[in-house]
C-alpha atoms as a PDB file:
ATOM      1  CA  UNK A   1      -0.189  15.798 -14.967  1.00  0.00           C
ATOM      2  CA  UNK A   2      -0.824  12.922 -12.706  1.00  0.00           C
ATOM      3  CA  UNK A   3      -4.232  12.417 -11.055  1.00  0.00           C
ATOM      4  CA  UNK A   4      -4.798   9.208  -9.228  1.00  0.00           C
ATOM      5  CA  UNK A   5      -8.049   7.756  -8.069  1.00  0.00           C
ATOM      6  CA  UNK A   6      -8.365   5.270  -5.353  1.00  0.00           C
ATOM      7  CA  UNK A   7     -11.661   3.819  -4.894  1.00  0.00           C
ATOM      8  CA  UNK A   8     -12.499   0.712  -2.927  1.00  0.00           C
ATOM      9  CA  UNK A   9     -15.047  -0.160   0.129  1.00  0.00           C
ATOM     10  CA  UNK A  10     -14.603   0.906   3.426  1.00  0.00           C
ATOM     11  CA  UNK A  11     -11.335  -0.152   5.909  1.00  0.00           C
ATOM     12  CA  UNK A  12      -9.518  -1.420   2.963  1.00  0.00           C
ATOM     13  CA  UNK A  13      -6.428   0.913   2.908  1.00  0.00           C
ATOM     14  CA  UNK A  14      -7.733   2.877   0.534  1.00  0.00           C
ATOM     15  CA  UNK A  15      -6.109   5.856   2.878  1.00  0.00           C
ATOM     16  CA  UNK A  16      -3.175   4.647   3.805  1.00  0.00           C
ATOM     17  CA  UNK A  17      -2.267   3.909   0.493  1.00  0.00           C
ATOM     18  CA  UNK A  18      -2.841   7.162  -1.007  1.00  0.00           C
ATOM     19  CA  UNK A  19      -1.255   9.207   1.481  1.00  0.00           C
ATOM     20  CA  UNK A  20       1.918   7.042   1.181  1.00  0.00           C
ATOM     21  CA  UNK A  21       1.746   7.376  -2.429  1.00  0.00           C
ATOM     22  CA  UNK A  22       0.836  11.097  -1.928  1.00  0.00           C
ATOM     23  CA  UNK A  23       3.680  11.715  -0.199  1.00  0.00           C
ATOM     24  CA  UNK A  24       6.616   9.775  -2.980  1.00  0.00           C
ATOM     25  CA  UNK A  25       5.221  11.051  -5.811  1.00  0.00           C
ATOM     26  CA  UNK A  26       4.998  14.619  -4.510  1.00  0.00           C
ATOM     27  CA  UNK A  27       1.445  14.810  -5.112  1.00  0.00           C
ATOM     28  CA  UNK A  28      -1.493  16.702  -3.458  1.00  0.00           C
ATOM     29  CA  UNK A  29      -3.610  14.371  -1.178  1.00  0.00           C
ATOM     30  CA  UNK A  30      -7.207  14.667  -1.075  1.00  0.00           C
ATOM     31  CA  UNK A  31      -9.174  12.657   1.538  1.00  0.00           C
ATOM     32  CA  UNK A  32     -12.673  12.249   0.070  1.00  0.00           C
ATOM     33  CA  UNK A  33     -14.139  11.493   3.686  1.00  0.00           C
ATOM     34  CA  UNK A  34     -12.976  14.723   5.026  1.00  0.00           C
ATOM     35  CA  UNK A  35     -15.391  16.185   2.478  1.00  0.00           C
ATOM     36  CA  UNK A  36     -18.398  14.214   3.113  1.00  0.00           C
ATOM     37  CA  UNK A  37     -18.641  13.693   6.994  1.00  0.00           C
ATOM     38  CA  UNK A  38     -19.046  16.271   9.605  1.00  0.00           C
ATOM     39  CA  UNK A  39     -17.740  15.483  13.162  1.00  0.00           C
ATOM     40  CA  UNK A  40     -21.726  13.633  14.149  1.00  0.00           C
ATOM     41  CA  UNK A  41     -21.103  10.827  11.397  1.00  0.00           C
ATOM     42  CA  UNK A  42     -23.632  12.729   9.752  1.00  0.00           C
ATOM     43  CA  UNK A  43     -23.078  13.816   5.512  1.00  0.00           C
ATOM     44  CA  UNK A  44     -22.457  17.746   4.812  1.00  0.00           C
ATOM     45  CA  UNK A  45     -24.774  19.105   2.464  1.00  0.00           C
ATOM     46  CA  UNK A  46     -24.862  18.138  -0.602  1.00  0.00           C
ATOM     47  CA  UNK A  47     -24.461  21.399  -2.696  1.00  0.00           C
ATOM     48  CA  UNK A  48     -21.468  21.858  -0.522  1.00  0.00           C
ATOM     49  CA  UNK A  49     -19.541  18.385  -0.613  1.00  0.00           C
ATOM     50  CA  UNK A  50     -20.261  19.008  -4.978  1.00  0.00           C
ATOM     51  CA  UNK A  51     -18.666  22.115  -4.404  1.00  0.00           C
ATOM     52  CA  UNK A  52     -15.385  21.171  -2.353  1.00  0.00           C
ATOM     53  CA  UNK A  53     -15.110  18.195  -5.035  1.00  0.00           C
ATOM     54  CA  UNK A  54     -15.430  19.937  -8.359  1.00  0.00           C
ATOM     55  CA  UNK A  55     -12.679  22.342  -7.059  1.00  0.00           C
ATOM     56  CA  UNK A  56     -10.356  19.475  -5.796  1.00  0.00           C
ATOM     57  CA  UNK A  57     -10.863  16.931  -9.139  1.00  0.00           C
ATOM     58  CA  UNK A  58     -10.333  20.492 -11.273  1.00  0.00           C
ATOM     59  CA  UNK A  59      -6.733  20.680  -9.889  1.00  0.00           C
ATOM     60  CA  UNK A  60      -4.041  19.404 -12.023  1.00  0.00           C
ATOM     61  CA  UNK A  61      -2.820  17.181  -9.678  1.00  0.00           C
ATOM     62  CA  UNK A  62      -4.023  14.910  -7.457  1.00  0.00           C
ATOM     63  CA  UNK A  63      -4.337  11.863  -5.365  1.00  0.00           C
ATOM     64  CA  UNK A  64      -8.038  11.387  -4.538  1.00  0.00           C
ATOM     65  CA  UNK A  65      -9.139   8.396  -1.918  1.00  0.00           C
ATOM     66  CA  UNK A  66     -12.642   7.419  -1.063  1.00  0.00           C
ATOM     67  CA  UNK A  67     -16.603   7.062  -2.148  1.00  0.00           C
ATOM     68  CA  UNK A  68     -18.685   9.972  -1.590  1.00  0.00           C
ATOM     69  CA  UNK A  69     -21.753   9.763  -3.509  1.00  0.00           C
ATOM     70  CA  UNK A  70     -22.094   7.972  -6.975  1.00  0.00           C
ATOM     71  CA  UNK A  71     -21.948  10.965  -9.150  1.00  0.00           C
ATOM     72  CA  UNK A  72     -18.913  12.350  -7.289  1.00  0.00           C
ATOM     73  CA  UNK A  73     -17.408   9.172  -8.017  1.00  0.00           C
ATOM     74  CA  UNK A  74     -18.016   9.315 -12.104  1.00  0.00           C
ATOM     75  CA  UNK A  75     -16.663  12.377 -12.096  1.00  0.00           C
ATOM     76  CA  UNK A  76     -13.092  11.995 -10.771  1.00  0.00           C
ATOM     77  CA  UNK A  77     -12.421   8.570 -12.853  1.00  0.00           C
ATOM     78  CA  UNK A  78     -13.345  10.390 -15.703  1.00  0.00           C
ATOM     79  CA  UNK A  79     -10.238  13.014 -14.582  1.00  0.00           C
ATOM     80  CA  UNK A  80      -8.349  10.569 -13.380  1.00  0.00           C
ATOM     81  CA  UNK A  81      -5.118  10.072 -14.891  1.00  0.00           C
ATOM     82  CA  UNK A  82      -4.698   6.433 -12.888  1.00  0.00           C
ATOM     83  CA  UNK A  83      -7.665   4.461 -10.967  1.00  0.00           C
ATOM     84  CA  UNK A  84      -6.781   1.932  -8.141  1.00  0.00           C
ATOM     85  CA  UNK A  85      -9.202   0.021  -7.170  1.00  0.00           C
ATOM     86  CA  UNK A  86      -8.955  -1.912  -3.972  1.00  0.00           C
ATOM     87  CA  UNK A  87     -11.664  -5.117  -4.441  1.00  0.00           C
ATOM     88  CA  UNK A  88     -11.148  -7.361  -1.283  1.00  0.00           C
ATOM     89  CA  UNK A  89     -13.900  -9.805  -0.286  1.00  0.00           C
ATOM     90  CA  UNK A  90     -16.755  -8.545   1.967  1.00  0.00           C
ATOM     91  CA  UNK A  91     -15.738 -10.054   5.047  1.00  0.00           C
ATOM     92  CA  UNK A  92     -11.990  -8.804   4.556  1.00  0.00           C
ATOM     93  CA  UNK A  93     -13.553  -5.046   4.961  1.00  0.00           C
ATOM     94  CA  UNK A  94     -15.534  -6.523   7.918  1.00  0.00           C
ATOM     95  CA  UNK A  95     -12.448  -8.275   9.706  1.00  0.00           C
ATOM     96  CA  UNK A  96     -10.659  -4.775   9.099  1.00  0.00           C
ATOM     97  CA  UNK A  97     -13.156  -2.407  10.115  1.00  0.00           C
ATOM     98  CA  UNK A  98     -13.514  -4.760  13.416  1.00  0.00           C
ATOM     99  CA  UNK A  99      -9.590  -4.011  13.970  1.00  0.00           C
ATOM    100  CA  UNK A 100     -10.035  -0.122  13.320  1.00  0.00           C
ATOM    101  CA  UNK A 101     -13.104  -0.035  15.741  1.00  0.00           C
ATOM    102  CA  UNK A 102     -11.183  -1.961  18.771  1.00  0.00           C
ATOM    103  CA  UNK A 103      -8.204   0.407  17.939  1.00  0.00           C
ATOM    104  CA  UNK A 104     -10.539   3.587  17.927  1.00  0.00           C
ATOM    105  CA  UNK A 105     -12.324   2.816  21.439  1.00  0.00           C
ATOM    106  CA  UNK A 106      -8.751   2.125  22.685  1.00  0.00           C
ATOM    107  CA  UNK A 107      -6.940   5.660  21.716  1.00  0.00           C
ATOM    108  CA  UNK A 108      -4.282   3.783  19.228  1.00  0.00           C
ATOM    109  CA  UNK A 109      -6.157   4.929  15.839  1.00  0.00           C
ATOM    110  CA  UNK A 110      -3.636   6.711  14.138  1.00  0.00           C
ATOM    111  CA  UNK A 111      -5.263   8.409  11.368  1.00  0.00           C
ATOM    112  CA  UNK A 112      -9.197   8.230  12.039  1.00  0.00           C
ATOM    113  CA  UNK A 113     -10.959   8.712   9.275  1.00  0.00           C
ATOM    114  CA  UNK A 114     -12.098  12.686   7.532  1.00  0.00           C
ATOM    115  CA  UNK A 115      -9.884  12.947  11.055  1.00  0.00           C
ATOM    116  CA  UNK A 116     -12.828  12.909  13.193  1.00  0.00           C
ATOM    117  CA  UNK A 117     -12.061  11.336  16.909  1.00  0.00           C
ATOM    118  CA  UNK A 118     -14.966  10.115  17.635  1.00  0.00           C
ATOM    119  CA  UNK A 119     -15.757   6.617  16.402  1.00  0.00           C
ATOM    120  CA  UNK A 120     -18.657   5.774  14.098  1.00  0.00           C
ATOM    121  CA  UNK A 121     -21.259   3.629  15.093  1.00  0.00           C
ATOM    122  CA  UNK A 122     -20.090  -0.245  14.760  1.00  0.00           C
ATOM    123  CA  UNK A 123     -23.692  -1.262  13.459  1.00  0.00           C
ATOM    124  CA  UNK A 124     -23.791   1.618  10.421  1.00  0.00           C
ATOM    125  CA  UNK A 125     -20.211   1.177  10.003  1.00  0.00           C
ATOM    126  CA  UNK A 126     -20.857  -2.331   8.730  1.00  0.00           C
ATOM    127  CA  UNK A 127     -24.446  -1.419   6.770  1.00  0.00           C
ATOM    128  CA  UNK A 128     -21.882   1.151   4.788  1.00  0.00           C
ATOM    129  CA  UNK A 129     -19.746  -1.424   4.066  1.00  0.00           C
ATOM    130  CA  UNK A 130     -22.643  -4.210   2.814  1.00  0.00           C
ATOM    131  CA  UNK A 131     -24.103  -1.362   0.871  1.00  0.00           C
ATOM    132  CA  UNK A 132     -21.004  -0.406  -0.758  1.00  0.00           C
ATOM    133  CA  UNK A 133     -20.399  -4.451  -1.487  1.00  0.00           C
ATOM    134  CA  UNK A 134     -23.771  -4.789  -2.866  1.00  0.00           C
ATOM    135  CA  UNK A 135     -24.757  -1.706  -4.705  1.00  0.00           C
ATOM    136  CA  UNK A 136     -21.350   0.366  -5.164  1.00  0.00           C
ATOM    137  CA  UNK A 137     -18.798  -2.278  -6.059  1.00  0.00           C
ATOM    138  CA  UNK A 138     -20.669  -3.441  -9.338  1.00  0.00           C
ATOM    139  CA  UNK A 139     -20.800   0.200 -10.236  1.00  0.00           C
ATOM    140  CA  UNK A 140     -17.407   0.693 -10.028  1.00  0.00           C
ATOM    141  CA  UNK A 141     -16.068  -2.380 -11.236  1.00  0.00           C
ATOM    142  CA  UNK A 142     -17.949  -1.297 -14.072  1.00  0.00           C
ATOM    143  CA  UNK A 143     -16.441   2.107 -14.751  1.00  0.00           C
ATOM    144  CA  UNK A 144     -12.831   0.621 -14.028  1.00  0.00           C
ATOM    145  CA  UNK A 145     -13.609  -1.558 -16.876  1.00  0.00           C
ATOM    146  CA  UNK A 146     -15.212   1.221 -19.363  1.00  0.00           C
ATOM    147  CA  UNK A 147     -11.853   3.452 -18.083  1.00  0.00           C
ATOM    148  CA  UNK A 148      -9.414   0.447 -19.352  1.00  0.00           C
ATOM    149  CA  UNK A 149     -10.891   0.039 -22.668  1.00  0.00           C
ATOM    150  CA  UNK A 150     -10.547   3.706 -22.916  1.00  0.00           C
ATOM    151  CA  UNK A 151      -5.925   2.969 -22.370  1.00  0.00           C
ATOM    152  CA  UNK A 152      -6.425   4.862 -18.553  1.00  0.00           C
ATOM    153  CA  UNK A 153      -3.862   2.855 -16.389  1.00  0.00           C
ATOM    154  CA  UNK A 154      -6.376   0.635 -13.999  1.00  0.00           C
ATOM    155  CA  UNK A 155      -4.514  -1.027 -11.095  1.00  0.00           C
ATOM    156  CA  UNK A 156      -6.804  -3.368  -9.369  1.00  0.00           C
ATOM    157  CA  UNK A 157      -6.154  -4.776  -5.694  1.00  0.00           C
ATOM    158  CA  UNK A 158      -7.508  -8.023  -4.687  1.00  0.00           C
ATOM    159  CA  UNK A 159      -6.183  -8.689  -1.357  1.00  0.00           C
ATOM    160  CA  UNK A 160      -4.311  -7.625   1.513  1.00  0.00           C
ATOM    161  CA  UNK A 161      -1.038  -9.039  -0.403  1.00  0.00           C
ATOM    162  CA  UNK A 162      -1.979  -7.382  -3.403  1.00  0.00           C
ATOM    163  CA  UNK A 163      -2.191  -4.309  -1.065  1.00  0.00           C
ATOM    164  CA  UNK A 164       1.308  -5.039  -0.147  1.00  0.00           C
ATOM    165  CA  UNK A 165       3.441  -5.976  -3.562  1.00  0.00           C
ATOM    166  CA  UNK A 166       1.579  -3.108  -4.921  1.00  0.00           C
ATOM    167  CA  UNK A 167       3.659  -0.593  -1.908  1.00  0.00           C
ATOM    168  CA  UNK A 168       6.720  -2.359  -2.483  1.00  0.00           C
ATOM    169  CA  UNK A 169       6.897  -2.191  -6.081  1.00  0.00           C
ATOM    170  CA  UNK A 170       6.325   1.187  -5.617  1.00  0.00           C
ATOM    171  CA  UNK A 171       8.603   1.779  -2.955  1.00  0.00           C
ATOM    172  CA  UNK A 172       5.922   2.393  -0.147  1.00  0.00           C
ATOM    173  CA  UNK A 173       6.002   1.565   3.569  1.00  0.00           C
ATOM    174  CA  UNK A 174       2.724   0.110   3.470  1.00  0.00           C
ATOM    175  CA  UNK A 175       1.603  -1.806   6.318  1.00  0.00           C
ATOM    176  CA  UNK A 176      -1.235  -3.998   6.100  1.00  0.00           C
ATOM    177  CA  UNK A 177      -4.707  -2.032   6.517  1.00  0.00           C
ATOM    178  CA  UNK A 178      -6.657  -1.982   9.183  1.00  0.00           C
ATOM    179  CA  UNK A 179      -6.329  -0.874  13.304  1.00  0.00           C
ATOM    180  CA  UNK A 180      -2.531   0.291  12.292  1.00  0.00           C
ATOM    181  CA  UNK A 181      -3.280   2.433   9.539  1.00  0.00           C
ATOM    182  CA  UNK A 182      -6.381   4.067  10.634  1.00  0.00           C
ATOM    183  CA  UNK A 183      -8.176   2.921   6.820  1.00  0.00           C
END
């Protein structure tokens, strides 16, 4: 049974690669922001976003992109058969969250993310992202490395190129993240 993690900060192409490797390994996609925001940019409750997750990470199979909270997070590399984690410089997820804004306020987002069509605020947008860079990424760095030592397969991605070579070896039509892609 496969079950893939794909961690990562925000507007990486954390997304777009999971839903094109979703979709040629056959596997069920799960879209961790559709869990945790409702429609306001605001988080569900938390007993229910534990709730949705448990039951999605308990599957057999899975592809799994996104944050969520910390614990959430432990959880699913622990299940995970695979983890990917996409580790660009700060101001890479800034540049690329600047594309995916201009492309939401001018109607070409393609896949907005948790699918909501209303844009999130610019200014939080980019607190999520330093937060994420400054408290989150250690974190995860950290379990990446504890999930190595343990033999899980650990891809990590340190650029937009890496991004790419890592679609083409695996046969993906990955386009660089960003306004495109919707991630």
């Amino acid at each position: 049974m496969t079950r893939i993690a794909i961690l990562g900060n925000a507007a990486g192409g954390k997304s777009t690669l999971a839903r094109q490797l979703a979709g040629k390994r056959g596997l069920p996609y799960f879209e961790i922001d559709s869990l945790y925001w409702q429609p306001d940019w605001s988080a569900v409750p938390g007993d229910i976003y534990e709730r949705k997750h448990a039951e999605i990470v308990g599957k057999a199979e899975w592809i799994v992109d996104g944050g969520g909270d910390v614990a959430s997070v432990r959880d699913r590399v622990e299940r995970a058969t695979e983890i990917i984690l996409v580790d660009m410089p700060l101001w890479v997820h800034f540049w690329l969250a600047a594309e995916r804004q201009m492309a939401w306020s001018n109607g070409t987002i393609r896949n907005p993310p948790a699918g909501i069509r209303d844009m999130p605020p610019t200014g939080r947008l980019f607190e999520i992202i330093w937060t994420i860079d400054r408290e989150w990424m250690p974190e995860l760095r950290a379990l990446c490395d504890a999930q190595a030592a343990k033999g899980k397969i650990v891809t990590r991605l340190n650029s937009i190129d890496d991004l790419n070579a890592f679609a083409s070896t695996h046969g993906l039509p990955f386009a660089s993240p960003g306004a495109e892609s919707g991630e």
